[in-house]
N, C-alpha and C. Protein backbone atom coordinates (compact mmCIF):
# COMPACT_ATOMS: atom_id res chain seq x y z
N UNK A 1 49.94 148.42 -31.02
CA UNK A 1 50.99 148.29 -30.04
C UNK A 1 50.77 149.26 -28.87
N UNK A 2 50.53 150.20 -29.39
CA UNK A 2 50.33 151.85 -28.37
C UNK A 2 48.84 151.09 -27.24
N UNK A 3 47.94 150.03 -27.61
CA UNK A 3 46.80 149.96 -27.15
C UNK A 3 47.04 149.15 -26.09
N UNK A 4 47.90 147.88 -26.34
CA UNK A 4 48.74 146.16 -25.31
C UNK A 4 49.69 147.43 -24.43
N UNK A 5 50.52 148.76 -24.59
CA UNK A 5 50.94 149.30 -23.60
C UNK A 5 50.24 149.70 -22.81
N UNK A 6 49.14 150.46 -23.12
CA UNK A 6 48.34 151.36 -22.17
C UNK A 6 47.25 150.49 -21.48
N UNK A 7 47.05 149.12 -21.67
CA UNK A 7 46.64 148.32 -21.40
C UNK A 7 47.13 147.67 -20.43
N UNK A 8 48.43 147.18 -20.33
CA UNK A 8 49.69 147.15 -19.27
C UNK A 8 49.44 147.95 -18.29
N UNK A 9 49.80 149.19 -18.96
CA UNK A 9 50.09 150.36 -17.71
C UNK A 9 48.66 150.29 -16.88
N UNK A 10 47.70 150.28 -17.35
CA UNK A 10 45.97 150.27 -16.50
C UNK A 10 46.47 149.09 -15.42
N UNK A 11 46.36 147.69 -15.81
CA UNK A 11 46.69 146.75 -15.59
C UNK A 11 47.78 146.81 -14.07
N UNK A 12 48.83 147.06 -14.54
CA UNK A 12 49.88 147.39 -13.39
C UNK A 12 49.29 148.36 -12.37
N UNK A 13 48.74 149.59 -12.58
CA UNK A 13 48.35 150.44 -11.90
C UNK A 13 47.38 150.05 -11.07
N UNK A 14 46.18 148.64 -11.31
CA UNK A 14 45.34 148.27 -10.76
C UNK A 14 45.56 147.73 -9.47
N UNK A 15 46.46 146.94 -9.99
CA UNK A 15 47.06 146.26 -8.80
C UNK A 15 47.90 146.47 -8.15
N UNK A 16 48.61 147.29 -8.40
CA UNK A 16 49.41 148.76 -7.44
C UNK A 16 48.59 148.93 -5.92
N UNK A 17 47.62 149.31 -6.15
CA UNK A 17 46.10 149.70 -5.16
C UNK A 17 45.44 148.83 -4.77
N UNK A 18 45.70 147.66 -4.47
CA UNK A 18 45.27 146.42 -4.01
C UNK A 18 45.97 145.52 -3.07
N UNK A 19 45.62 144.69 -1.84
CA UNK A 19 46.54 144.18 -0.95
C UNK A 19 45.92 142.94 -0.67
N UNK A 20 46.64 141.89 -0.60
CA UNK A 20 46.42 140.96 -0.30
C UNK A 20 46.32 140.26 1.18
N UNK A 21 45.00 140.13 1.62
CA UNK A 21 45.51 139.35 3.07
C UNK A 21 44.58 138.42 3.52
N UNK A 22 44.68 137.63 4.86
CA UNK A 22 44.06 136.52 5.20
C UNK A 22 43.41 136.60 6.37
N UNK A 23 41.72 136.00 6.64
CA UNK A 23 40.70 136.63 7.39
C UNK A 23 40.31 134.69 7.49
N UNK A 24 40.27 134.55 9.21
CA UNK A 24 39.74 132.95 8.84
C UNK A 24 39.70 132.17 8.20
N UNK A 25 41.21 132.20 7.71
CA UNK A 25 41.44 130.65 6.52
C UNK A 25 40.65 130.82 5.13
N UNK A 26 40.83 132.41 5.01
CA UNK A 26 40.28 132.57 3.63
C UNK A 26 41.31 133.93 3.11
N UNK A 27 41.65 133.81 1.81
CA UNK A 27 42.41 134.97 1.05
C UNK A 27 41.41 135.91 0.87
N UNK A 28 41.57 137.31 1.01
CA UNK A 28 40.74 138.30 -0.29
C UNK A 28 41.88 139.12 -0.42
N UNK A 29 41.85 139.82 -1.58
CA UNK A 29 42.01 141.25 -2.31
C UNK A 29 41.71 142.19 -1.74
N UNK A 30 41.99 143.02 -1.15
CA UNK A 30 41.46 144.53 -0.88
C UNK A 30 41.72 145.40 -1.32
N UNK A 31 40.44 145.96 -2.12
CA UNK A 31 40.88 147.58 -2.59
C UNK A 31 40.38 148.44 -2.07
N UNK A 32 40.16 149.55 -2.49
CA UNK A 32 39.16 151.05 -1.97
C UNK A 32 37.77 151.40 -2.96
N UNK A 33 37.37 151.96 -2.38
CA UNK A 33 35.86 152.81 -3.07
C UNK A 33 35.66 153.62 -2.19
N UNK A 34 35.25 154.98 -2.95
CA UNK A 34 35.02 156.62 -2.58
C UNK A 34 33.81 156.55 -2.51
N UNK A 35 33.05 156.27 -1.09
CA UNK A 35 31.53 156.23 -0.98
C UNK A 35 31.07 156.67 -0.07
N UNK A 36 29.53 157.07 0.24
CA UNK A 36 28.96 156.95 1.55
C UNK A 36 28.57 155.75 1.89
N UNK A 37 28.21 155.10 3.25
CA UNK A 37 27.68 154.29 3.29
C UNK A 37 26.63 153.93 2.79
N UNK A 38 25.21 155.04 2.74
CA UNK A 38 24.14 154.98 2.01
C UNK A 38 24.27 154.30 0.91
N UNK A 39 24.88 155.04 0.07
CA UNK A 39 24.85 154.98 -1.38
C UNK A 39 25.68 153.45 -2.09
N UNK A 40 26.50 153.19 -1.00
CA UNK A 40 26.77 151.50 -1.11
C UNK A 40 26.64 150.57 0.05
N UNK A 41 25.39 150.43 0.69
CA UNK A 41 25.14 149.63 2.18
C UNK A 41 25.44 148.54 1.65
N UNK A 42 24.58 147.87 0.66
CA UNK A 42 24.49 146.50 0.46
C UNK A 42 26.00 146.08 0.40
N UNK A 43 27.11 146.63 -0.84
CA UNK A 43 28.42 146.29 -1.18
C UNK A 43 29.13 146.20 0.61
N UNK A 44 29.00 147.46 1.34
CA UNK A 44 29.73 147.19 2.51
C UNK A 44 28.98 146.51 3.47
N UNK A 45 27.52 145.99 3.58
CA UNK A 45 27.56 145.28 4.57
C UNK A 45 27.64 143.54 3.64
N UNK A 46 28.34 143.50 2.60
CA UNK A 46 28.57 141.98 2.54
C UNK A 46 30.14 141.59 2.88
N UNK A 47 30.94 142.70 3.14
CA UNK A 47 32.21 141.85 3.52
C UNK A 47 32.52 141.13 4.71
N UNK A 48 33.39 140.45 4.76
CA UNK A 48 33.92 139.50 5.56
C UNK A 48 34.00 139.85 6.59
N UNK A 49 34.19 141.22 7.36
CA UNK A 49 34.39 141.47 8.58
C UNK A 49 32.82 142.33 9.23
N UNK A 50 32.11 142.16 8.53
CA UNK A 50 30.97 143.06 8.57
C UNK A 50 29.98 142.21 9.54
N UNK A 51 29.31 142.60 10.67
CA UNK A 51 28.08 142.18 11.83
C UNK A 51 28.68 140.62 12.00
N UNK A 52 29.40 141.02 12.62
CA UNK A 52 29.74 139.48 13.61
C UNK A 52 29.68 139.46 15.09
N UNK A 53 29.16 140.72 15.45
CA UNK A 53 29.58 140.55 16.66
C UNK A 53 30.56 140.97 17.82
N UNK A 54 31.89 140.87 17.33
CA UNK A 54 33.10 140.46 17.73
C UNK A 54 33.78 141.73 18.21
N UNK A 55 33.17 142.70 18.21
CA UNK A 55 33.22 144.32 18.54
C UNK A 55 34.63 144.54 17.29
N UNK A 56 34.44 143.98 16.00
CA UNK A 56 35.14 145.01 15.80
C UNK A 56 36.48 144.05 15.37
N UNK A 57 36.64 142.98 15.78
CA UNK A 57 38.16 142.47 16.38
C UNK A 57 38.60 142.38 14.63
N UNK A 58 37.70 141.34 13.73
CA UNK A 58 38.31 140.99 12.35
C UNK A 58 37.83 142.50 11.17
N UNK A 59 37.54 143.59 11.54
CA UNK A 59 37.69 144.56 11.13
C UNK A 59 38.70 145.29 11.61
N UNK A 60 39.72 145.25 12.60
CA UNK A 60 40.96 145.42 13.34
C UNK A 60 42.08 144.39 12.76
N UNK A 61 41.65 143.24 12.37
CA UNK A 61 42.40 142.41 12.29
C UNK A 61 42.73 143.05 10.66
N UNK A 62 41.90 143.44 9.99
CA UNK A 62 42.19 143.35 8.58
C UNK A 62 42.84 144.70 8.57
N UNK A 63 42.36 145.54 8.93
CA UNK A 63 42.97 147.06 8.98
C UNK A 63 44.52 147.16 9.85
N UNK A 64 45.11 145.83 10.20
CA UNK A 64 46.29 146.40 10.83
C UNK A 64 47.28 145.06 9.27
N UNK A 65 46.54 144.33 8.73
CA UNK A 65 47.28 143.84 7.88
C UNK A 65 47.37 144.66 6.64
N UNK A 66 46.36 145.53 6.74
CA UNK A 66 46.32 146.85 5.16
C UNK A 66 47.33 147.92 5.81
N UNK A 67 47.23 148.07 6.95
CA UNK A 67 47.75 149.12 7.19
C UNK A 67 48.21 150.37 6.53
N UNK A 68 49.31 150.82 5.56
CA UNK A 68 49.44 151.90 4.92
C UNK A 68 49.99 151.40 3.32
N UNK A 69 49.58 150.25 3.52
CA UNK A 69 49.24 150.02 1.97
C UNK A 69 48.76 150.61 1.17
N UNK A 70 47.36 151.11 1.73
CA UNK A 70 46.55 151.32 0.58
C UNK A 70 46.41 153.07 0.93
N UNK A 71 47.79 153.77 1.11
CA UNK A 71 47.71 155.11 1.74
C UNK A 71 46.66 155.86 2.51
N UNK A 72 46.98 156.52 3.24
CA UNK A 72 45.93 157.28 3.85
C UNK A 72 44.39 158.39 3.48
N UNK A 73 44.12 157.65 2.75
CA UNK A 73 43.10 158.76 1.40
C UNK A 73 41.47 159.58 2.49
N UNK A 74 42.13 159.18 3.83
CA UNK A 74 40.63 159.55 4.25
C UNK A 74 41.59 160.94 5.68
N UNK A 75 41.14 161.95 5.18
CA UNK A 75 41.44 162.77 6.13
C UNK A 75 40.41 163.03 7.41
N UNK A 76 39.51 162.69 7.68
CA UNK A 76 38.42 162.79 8.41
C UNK A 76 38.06 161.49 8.73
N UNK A 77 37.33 160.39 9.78
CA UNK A 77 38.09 161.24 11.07
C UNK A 77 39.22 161.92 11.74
N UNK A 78 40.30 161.11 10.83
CA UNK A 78 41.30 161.04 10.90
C UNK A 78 42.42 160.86 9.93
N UNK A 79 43.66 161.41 10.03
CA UNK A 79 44.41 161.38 8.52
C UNK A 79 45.18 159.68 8.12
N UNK A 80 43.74 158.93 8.27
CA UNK A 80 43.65 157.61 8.10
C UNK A 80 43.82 156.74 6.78
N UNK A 81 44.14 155.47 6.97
CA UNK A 81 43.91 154.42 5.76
C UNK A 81 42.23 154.31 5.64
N UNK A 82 42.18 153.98 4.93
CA UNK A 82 40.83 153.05 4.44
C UNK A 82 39.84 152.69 6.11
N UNK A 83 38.55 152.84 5.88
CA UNK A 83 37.55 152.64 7.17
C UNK A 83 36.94 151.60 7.16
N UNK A 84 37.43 150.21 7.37
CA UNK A 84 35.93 148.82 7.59
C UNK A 84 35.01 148.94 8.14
N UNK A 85 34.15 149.45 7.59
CA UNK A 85 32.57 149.42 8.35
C UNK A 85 32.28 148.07 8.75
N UNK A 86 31.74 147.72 9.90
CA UNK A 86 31.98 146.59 10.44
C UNK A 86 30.87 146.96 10.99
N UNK A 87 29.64 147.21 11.50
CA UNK A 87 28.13 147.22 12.40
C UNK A 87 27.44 148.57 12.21
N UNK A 88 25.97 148.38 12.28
CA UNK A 88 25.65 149.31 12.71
C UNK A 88 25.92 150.40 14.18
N UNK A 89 26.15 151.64 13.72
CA UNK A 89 26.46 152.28 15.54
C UNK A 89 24.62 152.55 15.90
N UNK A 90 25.11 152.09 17.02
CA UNK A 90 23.64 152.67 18.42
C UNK A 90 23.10 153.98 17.83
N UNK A 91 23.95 154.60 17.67
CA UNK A 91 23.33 156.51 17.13
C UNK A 91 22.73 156.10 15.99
N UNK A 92 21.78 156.82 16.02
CA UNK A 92 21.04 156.31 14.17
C UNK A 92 21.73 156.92 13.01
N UNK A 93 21.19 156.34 12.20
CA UNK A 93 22.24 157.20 11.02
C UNK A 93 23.90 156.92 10.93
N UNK A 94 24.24 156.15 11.79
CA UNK A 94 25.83 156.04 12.07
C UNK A 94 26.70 154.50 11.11
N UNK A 95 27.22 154.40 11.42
CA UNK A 95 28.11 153.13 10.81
C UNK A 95 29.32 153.04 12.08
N UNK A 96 29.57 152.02 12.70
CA UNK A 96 30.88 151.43 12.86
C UNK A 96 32.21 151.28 12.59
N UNK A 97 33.02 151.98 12.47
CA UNK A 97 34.11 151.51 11.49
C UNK A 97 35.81 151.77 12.04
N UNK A 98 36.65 150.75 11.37
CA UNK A 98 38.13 151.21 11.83
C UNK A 98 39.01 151.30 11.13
N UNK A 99 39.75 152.17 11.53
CA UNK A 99 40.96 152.96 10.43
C UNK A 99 42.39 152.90 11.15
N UNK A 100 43.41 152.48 10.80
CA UNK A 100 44.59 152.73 11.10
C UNK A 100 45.00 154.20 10.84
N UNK A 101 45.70 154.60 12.06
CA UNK A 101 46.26 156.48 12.27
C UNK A 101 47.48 156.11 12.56
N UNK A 102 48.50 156.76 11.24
CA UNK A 102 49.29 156.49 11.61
C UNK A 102 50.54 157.94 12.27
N UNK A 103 49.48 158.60 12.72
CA UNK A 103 49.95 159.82 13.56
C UNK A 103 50.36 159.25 14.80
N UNK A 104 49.46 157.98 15.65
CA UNK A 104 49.23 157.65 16.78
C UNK A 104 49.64 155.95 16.55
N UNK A 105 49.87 155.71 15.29
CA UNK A 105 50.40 154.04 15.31
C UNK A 105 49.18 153.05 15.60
N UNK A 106 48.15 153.73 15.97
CA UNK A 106 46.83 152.74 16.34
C UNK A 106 46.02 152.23 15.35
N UNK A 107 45.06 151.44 15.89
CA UNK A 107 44.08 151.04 15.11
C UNK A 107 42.90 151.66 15.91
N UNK A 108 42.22 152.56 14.87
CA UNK A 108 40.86 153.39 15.78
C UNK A 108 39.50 153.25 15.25
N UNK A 109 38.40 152.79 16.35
CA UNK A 109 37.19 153.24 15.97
C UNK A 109 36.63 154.19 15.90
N UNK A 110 36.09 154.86 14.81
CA UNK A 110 34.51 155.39 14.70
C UNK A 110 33.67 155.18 14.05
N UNK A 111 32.63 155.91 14.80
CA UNK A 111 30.73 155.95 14.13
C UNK A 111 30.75 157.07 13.10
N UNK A 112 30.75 157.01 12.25
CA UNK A 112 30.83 157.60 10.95
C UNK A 112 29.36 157.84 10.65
N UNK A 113 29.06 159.22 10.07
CA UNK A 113 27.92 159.86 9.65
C UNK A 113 27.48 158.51 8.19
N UNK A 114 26.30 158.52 8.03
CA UNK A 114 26.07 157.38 6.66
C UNK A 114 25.99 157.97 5.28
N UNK A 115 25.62 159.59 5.60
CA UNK A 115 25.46 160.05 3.94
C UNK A 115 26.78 160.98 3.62
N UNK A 116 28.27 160.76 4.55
CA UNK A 116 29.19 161.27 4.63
C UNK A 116 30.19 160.58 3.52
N UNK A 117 30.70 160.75 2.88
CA UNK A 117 31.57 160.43 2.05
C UNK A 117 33.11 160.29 2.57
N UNK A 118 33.48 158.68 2.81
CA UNK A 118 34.70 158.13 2.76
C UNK A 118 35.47 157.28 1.58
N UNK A 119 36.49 156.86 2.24
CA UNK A 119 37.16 156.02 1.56
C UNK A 119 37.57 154.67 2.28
N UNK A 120 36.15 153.36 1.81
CA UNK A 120 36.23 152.17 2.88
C UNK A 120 37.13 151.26 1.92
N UNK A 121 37.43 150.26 2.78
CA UNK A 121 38.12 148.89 2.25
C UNK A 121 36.74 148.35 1.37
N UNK A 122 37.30 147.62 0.60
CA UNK A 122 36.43 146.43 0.23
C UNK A 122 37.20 145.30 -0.51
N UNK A 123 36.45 143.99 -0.04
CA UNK A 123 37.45 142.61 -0.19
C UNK A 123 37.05 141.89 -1.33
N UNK A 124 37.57 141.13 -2.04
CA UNK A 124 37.12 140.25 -3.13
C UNK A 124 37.96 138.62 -2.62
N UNK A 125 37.02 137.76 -2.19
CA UNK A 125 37.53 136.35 -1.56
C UNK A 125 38.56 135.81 -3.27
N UNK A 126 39.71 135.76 -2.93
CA UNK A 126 40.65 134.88 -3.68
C UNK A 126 40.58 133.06 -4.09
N UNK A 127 40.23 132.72 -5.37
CA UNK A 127 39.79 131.18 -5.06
C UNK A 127 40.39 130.57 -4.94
N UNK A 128 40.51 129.61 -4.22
CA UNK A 128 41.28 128.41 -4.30
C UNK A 128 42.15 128.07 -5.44
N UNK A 129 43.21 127.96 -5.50
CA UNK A 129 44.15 127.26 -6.36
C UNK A 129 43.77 125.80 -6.66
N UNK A 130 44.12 125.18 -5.70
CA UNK A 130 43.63 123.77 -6.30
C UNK A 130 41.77 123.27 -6.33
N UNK A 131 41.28 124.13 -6.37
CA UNK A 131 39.87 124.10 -7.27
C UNK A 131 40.00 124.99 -8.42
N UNK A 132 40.45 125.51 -8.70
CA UNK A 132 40.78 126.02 -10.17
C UNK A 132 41.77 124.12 -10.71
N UNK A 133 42.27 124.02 -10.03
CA UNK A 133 43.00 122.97 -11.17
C UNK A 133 42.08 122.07 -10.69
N UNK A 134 41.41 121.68 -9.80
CA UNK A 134 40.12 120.35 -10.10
C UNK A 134 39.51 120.53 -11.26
N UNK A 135 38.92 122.54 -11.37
CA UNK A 135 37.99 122.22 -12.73
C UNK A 135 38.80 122.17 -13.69
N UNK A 136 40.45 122.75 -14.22
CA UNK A 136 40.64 122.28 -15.33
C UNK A 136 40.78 121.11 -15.61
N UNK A 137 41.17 120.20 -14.70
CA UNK A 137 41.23 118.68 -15.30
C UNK A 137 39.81 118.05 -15.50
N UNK A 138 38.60 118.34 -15.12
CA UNK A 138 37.72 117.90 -15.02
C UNK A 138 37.16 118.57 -16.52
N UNK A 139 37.60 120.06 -16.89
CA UNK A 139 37.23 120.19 -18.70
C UNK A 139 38.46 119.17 -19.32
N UNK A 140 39.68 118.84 -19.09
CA UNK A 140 39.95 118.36 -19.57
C UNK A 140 39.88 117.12 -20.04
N UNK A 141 39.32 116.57 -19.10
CA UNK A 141 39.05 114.65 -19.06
C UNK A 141 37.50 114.86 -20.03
N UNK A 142 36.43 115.40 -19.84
CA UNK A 142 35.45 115.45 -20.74
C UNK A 142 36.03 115.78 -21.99
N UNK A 143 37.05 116.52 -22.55
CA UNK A 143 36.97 117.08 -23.57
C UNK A 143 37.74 115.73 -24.00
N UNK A 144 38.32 114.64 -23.77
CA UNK A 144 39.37 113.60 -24.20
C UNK A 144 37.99 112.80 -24.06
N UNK A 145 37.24 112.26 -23.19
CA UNK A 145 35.96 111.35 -22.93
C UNK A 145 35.31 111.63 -24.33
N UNK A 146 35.36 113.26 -24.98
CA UNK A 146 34.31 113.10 -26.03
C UNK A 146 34.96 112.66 -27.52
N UNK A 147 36.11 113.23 -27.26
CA UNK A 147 37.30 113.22 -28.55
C UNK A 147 36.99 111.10 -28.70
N UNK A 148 37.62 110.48 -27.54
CA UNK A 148 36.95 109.31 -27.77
C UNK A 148 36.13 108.59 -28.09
N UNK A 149 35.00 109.49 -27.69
CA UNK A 149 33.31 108.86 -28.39
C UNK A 149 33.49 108.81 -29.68
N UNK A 150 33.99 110.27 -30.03
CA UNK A 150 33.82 110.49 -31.43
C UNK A 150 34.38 109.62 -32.44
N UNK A 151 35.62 109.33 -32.09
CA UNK A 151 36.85 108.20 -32.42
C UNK A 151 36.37 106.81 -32.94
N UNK A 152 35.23 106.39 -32.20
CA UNK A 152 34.90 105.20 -31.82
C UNK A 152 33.33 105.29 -32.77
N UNK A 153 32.97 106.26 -32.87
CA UNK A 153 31.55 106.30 -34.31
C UNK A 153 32.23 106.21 -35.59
């Protein structure tokens, strides 16, 4: 019993730290990770708002829908939310990135050092609802298609 509580409590607490929002007609999850860029490039350059181009705009866009959700855990640059690395910066060694300050109410860029240790967003795309229920009916109709075969030997 003591194991289904503390199991709960993990559970609840997980998703405590997680926010839900919408980026071009697609859901993700957003949580945090305590990283440098180095040490997780690949993880941050696959999200959704990452080298498009767009200076920035759907790494703005997502950071003003997290806003102080996911508290301010990054004191440097700024006593900020969470940082979307969103491009490489011109300076070598740098990263791109934007943070809501909510000293100043803005949404702000900086070029962040790469072997510097923050606290970035990262997204997990939410699936579709009704493709989750395409595939259950689709195990379900095979699993009745075979129950029938069987019926019928």
């Amino acid at each position: 019993m003591k194991k289904i509580i503390f199991a709960t409590v993990m559970l609840l607490s997980v998703n405590a730290h997680a926010v839900t929002i919408s980026l071009d007609g697609n859901d993700y999850v957003v949580t945090t990770i305590d990283t440098s860029f180095n040490d997780n490039a690949a993880l941050l350059m696959s999200q959704p708002w990452w080298g498009l181009g767009d200076s920035g705009n759907l790494a703005a866009s997502a950071t003003v829908q997290v806003l102080l959700q996911l508290g301010t855990p990054n004191t440097s640059p700024e006593n900020g939310g969470p940082l979307f690395a969103w491009e490489p910066s011109f300076i070598g060694g740098e990263t791109l990135a934007q943070e809501y300050v909510p000293a100043f109410n803005i949404v702000q860029g900086y070029s962040v050092d790469n072997d510097a240790s923050f606290t970035f967003a990262i997204a997990t795309l939410v699936p579709l609802p009704g493709a989750l229920g395409l595939f259950a009916m689709s195990l379900i109709s095979v699993g009745f298609a075979r129950r029938r075969q069987n019926r019928a030997v």
